[in-house]
N, C-alpha and C. Protein backbone atom coordinates (compact mmCIF):
# COMPACT_ATOMS: atom_id res chain seq x y z
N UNK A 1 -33.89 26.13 3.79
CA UNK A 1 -33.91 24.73 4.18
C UNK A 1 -33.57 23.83 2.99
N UNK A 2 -33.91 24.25 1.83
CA UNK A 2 -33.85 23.75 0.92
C UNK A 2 -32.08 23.66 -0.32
N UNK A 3 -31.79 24.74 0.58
CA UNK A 3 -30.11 24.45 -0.07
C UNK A 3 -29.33 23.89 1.04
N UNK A 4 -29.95 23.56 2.49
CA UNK A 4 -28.84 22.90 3.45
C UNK A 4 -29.27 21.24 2.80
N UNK A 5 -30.59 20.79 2.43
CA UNK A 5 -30.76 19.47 1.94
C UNK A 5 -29.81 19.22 0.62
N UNK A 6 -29.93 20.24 -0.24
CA UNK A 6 -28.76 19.84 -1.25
C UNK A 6 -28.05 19.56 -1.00
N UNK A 7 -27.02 20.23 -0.51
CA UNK A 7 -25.77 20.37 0.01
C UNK A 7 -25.24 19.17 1.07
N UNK A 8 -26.48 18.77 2.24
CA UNK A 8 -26.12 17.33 2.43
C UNK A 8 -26.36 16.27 1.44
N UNK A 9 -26.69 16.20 0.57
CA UNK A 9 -27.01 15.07 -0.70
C UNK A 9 -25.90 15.09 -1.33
N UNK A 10 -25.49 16.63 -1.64
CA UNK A 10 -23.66 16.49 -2.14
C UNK A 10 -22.49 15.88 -0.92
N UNK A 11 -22.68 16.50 -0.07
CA UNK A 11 -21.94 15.90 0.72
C UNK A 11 -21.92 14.53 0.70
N UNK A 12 -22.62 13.83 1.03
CA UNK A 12 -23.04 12.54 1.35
C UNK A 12 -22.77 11.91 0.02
N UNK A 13 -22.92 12.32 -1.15
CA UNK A 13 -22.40 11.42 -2.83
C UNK A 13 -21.09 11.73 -2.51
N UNK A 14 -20.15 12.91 -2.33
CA UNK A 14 -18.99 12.85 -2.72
C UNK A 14 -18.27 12.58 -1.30
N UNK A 15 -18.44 11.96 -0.10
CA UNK A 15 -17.91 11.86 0.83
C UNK A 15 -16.84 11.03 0.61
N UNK A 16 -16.53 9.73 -0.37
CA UNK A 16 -15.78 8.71 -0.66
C UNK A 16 -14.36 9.27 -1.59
N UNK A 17 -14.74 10.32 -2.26
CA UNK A 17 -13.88 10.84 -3.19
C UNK A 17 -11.67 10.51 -1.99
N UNK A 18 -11.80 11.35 -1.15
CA UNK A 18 -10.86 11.58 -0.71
C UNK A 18 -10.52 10.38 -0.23
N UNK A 19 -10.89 9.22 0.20
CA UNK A 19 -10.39 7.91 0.72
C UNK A 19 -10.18 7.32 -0.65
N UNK A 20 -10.90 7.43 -1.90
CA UNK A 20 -10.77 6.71 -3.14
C UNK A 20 -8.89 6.88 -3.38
N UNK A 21 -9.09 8.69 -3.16
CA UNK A 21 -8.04 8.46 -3.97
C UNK A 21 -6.76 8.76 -2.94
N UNK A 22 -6.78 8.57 -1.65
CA UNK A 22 -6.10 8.13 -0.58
C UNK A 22 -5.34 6.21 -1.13
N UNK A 23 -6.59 5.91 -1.45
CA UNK A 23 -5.98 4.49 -1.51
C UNK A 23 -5.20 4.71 -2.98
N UNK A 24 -5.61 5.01 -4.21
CA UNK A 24 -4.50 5.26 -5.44
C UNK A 24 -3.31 5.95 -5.01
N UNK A 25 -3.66 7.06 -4.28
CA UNK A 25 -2.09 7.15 -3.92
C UNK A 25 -0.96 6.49 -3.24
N UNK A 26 -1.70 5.54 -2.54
CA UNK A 26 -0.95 4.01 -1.65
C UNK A 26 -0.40 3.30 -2.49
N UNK A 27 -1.57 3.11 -3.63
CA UNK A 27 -1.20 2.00 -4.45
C UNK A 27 -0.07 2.75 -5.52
N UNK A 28 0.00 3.84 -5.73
CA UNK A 28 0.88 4.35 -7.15
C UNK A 28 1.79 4.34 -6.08
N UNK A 29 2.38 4.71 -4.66
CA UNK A 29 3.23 4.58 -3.95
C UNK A 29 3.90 3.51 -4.13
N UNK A 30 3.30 2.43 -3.48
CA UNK A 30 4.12 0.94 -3.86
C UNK A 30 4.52 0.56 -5.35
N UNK A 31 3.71 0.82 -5.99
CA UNK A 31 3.80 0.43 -7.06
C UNK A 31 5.39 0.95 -8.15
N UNK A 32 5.57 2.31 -7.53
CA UNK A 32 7.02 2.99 -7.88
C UNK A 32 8.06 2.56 -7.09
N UNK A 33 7.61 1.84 -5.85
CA UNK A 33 8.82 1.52 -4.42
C UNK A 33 9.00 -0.09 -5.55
N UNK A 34 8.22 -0.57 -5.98
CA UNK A 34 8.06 -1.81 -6.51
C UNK A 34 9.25 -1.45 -7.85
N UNK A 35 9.04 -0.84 -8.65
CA UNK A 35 10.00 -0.37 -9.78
C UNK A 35 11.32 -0.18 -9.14
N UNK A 36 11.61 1.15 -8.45
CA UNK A 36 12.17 1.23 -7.85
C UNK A 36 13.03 -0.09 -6.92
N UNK A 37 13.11 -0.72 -6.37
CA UNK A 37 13.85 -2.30 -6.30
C UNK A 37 13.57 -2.84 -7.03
N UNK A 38 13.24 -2.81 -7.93
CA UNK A 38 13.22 -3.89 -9.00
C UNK A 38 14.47 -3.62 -10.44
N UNK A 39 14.41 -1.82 -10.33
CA UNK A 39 16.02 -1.59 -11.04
C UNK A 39 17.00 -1.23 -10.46
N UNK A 40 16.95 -1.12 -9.05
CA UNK A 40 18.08 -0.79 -7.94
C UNK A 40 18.31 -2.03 -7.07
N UNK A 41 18.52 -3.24 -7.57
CA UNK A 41 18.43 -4.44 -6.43
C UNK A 41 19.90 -4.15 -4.99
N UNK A 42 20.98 -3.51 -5.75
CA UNK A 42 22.12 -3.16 -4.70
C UNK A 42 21.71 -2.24 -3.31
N UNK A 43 20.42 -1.57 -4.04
CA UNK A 43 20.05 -0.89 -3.02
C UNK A 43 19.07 -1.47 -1.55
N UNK A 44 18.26 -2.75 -2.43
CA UNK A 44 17.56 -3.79 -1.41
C UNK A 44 18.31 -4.29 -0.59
N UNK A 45 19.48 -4.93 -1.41
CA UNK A 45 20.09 -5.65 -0.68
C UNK A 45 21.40 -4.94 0.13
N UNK A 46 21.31 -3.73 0.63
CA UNK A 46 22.16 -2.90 1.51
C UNK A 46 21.14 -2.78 2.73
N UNK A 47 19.96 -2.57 2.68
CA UNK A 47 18.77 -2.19 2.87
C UNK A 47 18.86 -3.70 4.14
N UNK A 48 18.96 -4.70 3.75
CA UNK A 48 19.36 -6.13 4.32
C UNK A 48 20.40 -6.65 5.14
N UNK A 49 21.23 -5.43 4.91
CA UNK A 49 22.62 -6.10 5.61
C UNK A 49 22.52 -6.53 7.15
N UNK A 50 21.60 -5.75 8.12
CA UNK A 50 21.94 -6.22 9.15
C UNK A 50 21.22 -8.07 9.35
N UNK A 51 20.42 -8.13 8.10
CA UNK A 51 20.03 -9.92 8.51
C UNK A 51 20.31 -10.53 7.18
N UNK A 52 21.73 -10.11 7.17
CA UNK A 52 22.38 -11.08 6.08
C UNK A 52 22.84 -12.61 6.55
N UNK A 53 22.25 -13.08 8.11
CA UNK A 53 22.78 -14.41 8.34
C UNK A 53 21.35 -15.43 8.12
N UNK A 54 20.26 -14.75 8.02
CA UNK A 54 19.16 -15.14 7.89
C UNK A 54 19.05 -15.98 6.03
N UNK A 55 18.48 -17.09 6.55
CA UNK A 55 18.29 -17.96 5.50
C UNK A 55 17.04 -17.20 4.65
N UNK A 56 17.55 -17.10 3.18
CA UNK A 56 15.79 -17.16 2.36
C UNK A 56 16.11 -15.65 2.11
N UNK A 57 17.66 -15.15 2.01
CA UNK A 57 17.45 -13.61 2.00
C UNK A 57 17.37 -13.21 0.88
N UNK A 58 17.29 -13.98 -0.50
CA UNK A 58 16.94 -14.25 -2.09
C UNK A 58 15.90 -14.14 -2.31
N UNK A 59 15.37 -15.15 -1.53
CA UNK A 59 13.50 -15.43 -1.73
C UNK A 59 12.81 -14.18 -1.27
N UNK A 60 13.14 -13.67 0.18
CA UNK A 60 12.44 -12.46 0.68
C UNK A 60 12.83 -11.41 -0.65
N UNK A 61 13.97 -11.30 -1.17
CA UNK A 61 14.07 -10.22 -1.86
C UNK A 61 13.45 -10.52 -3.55
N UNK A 62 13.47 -11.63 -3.80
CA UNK A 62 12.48 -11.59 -5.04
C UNK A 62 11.33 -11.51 -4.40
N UNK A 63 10.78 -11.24 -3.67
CA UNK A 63 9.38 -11.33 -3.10
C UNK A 63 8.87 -9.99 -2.82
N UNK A 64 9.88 -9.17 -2.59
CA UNK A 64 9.31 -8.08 -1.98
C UNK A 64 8.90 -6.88 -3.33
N UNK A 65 10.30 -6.53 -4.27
CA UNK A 65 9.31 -6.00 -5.73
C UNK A 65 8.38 -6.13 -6.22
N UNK A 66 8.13 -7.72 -6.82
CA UNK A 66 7.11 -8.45 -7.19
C UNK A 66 5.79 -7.76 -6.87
N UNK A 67 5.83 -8.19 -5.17
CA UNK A 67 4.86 -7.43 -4.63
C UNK A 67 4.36 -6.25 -4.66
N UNK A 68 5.30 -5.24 -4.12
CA UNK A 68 4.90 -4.24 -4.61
C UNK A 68 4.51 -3.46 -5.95
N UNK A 69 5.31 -4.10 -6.56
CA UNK A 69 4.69 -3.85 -8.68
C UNK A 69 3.27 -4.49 -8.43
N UNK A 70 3.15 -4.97 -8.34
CA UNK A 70 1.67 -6.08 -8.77
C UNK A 70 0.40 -5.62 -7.87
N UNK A 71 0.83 -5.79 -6.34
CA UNK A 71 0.00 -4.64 -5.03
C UNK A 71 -0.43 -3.53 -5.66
N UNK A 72 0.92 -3.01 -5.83
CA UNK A 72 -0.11 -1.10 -5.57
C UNK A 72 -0.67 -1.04 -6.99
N UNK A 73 -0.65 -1.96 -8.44
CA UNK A 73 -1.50 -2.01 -9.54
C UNK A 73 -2.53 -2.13 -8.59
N UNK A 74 -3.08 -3.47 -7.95
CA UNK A 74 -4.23 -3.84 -7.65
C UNK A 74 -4.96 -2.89 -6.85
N UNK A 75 -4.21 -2.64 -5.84
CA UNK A 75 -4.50 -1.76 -4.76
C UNK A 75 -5.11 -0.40 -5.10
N UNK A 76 -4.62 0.76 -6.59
CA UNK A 76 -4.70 1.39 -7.14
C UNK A 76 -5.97 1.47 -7.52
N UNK A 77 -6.06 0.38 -8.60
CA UNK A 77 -7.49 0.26 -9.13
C UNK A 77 -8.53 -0.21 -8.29
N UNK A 78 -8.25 -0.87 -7.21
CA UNK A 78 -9.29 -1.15 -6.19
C UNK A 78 -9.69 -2.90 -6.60
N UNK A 79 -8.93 -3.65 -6.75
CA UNK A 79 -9.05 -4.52 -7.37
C UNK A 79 -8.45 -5.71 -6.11
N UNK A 80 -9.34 -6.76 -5.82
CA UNK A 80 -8.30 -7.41 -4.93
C UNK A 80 -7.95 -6.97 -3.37
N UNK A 81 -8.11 -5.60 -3.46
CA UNK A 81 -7.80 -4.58 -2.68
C UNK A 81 -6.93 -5.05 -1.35
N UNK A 82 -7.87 -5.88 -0.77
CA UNK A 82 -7.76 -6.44 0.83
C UNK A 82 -6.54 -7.81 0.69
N UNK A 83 -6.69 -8.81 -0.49
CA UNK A 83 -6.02 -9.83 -0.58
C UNK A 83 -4.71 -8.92 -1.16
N UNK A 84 -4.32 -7.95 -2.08
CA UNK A 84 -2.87 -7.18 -1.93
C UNK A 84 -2.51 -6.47 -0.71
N UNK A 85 -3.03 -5.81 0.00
CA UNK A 85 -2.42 -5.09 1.39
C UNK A 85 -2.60 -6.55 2.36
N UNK A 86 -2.77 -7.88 2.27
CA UNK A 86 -2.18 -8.92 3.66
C UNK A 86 -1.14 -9.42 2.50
N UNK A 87 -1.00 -8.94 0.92
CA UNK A 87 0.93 -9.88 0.81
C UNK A 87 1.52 -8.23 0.83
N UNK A 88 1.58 -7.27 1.26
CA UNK A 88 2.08 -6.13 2.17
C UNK A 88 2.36 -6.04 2.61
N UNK A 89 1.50 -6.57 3.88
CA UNK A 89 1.68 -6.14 5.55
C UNK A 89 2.86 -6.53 6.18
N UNK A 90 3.69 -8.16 5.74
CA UNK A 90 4.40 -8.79 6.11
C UNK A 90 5.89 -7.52 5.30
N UNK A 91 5.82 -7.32 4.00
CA UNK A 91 6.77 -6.48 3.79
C UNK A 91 6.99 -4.87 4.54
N UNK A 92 5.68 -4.49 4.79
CA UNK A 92 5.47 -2.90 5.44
C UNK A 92 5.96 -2.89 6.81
N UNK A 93 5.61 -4.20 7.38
CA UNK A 93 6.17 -4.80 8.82
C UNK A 93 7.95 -4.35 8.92
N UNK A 94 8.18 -5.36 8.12
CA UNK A 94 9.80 -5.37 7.96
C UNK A 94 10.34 -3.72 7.33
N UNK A 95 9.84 -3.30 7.17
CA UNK A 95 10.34 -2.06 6.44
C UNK A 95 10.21 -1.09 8.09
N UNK A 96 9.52 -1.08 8.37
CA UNK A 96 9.30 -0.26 9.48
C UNK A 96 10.40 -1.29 10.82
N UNK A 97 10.59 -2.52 10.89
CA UNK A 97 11.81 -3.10 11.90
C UNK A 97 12.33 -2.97 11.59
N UNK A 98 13.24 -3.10 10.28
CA UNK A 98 14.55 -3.18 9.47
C UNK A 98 15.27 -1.56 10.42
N UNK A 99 14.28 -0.49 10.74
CA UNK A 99 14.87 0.65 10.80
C UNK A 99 15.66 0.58 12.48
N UNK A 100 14.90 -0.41 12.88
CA UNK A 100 15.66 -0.26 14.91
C UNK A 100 16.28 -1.48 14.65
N UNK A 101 16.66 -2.33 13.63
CA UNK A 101 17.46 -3.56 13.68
C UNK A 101 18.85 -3.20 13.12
N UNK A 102 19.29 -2.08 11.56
CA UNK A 102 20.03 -1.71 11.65
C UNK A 102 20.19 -0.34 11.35
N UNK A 103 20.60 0.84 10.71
CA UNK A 103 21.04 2.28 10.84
C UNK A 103 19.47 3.04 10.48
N UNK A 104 19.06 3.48 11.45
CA UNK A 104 17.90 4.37 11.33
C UNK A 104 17.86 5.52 10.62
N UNK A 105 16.91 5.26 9.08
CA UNK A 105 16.48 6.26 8.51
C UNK A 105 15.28 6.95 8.84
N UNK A 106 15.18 8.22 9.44
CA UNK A 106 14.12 8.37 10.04
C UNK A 106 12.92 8.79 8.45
N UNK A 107 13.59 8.96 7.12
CA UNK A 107 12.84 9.05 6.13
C UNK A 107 12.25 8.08 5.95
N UNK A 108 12.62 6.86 5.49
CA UNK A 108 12.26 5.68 5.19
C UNK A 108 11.30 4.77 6.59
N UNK A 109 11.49 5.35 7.63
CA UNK A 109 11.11 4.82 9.02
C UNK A 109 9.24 5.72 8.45
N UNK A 110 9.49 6.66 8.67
CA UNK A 110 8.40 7.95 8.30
C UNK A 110 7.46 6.95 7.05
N UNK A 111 7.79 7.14 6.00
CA UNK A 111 7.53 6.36 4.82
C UNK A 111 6.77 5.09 5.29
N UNK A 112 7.47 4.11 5.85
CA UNK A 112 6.69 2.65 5.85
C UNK A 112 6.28 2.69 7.08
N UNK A 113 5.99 3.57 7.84
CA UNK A 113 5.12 3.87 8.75
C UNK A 113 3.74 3.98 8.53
N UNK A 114 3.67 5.26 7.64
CA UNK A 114 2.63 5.54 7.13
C UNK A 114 1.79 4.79 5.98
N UNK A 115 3.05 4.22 5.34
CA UNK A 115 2.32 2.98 4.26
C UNK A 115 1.24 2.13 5.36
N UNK A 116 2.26 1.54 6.25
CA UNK A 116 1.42 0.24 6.94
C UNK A 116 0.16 0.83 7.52
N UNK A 117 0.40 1.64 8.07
CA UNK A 117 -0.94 2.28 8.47
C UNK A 117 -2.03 2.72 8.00
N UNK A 118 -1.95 3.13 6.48
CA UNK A 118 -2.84 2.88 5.45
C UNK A 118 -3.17 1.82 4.82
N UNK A 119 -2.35 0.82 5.24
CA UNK A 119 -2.67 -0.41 4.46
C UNK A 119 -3.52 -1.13 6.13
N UNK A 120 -3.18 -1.10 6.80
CA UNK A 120 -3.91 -1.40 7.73
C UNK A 120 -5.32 -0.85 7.98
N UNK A 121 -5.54 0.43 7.37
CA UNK A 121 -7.11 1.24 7.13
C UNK A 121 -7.37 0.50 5.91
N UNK A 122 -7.08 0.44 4.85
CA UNK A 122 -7.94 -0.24 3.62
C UNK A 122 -8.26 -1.68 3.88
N UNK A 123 -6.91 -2.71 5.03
CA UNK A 123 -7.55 -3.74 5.10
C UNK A 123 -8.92 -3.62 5.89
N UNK A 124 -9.06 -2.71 6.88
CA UNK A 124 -10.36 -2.99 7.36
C UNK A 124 -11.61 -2.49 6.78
N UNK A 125 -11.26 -1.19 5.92
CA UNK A 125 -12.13 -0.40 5.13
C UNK A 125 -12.73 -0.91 3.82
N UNK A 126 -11.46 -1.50 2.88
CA UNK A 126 -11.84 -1.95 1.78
C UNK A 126 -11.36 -1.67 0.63
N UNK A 127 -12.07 -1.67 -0.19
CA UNK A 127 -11.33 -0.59 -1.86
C UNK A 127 -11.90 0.28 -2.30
N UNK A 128 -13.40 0.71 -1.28
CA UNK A 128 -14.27 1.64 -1.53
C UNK A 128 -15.34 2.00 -2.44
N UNK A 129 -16.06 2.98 -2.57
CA UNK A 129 -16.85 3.02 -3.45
C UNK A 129 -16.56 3.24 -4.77
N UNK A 130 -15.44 4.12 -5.20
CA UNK A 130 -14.73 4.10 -6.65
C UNK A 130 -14.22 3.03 -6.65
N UNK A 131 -14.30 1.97 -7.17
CA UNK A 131 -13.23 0.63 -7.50
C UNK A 131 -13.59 -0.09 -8.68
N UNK A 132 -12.95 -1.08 -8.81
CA UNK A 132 -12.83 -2.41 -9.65
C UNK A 132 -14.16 -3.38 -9.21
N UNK A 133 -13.35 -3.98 -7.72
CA UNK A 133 -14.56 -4.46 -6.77
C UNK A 133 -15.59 -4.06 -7.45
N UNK A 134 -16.03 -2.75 -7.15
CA UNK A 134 -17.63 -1.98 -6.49
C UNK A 134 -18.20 -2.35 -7.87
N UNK A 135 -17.28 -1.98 -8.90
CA UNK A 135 -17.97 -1.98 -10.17
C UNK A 135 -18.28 -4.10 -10.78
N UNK A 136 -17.47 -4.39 -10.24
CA UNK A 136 -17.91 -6.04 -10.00
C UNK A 136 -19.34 -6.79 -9.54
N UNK A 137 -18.82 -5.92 -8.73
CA UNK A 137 -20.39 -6.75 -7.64
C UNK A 137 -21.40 -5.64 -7.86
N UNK A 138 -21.64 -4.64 -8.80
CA UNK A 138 -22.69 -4.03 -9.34
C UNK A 138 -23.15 -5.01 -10.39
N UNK A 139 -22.82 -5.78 -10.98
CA UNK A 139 -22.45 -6.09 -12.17
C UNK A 139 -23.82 -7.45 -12.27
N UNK A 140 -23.45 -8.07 -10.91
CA UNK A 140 -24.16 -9.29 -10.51
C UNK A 140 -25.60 -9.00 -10.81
């Protein structure tokens, strides 16, 4: 009886481990997609062609690296967590339409599928018990 109580006490401390580092891997994700357009801009902006009549297609595209460099830092460390995955969602959105608006990559479709959908679990979940946050508001 006495090693099934351990063993739930371990369980129960390390239950967070795998979502901790579920979310670092989100965040080191973006955070390389963020590099990544940020030294390949020919490649964003191919990525764009089918709403090249759309006004602001400069602004969306300085907007969208930015983000992701700066996001998946925050997101990573658990920092911010929830306020970086909603300036996301609007890019993870478009990444996942961009694919039925013009030539379907079912890689890249796959990809920001699964981003948004993790970013859609941390917005409701959080930044967890390993974080920046957690270690913040211990602090108080």
């Amino acid at each position: 009886m006495e090693t099934i109580k351990s063993l739930n006490k371990w369980a129960n401390a390390h239950t967070y481990y795998p979502l901790d580092l579920l979310r670092v891997a989100l965040g080191v994700f973006l955070f390389i997609k963020g590099i990544d357009f940020m030294g390949n801009t020919g490649m964003l902006l191919k990525l764009f062609e089918p709403l090249q009549s759309v006004a602001g297609e400069m602004a969306v595209i300085h907007y969208i690296a930015p983000a992701h460099f700066v996001g998946g830092i925050l997101i990573a460390f658990g920092l911010l967590t929830r306020w970086a995955i909603v300036a996301q969602l609007p890019i993870l959105i478009g990444a996942v339409a961009i694919n039925f608006v013009g030539e379907m990559n079912q890689t890249n479709l796959i990809l920001s599928g699964v981003a948004l959908i993790l970013s859609l679990f941390f917005l409701v979940y959080g930044s967890g018990k390993h974080s920046v946050d957690k270690y913040l508001r211990m602090q108080k």
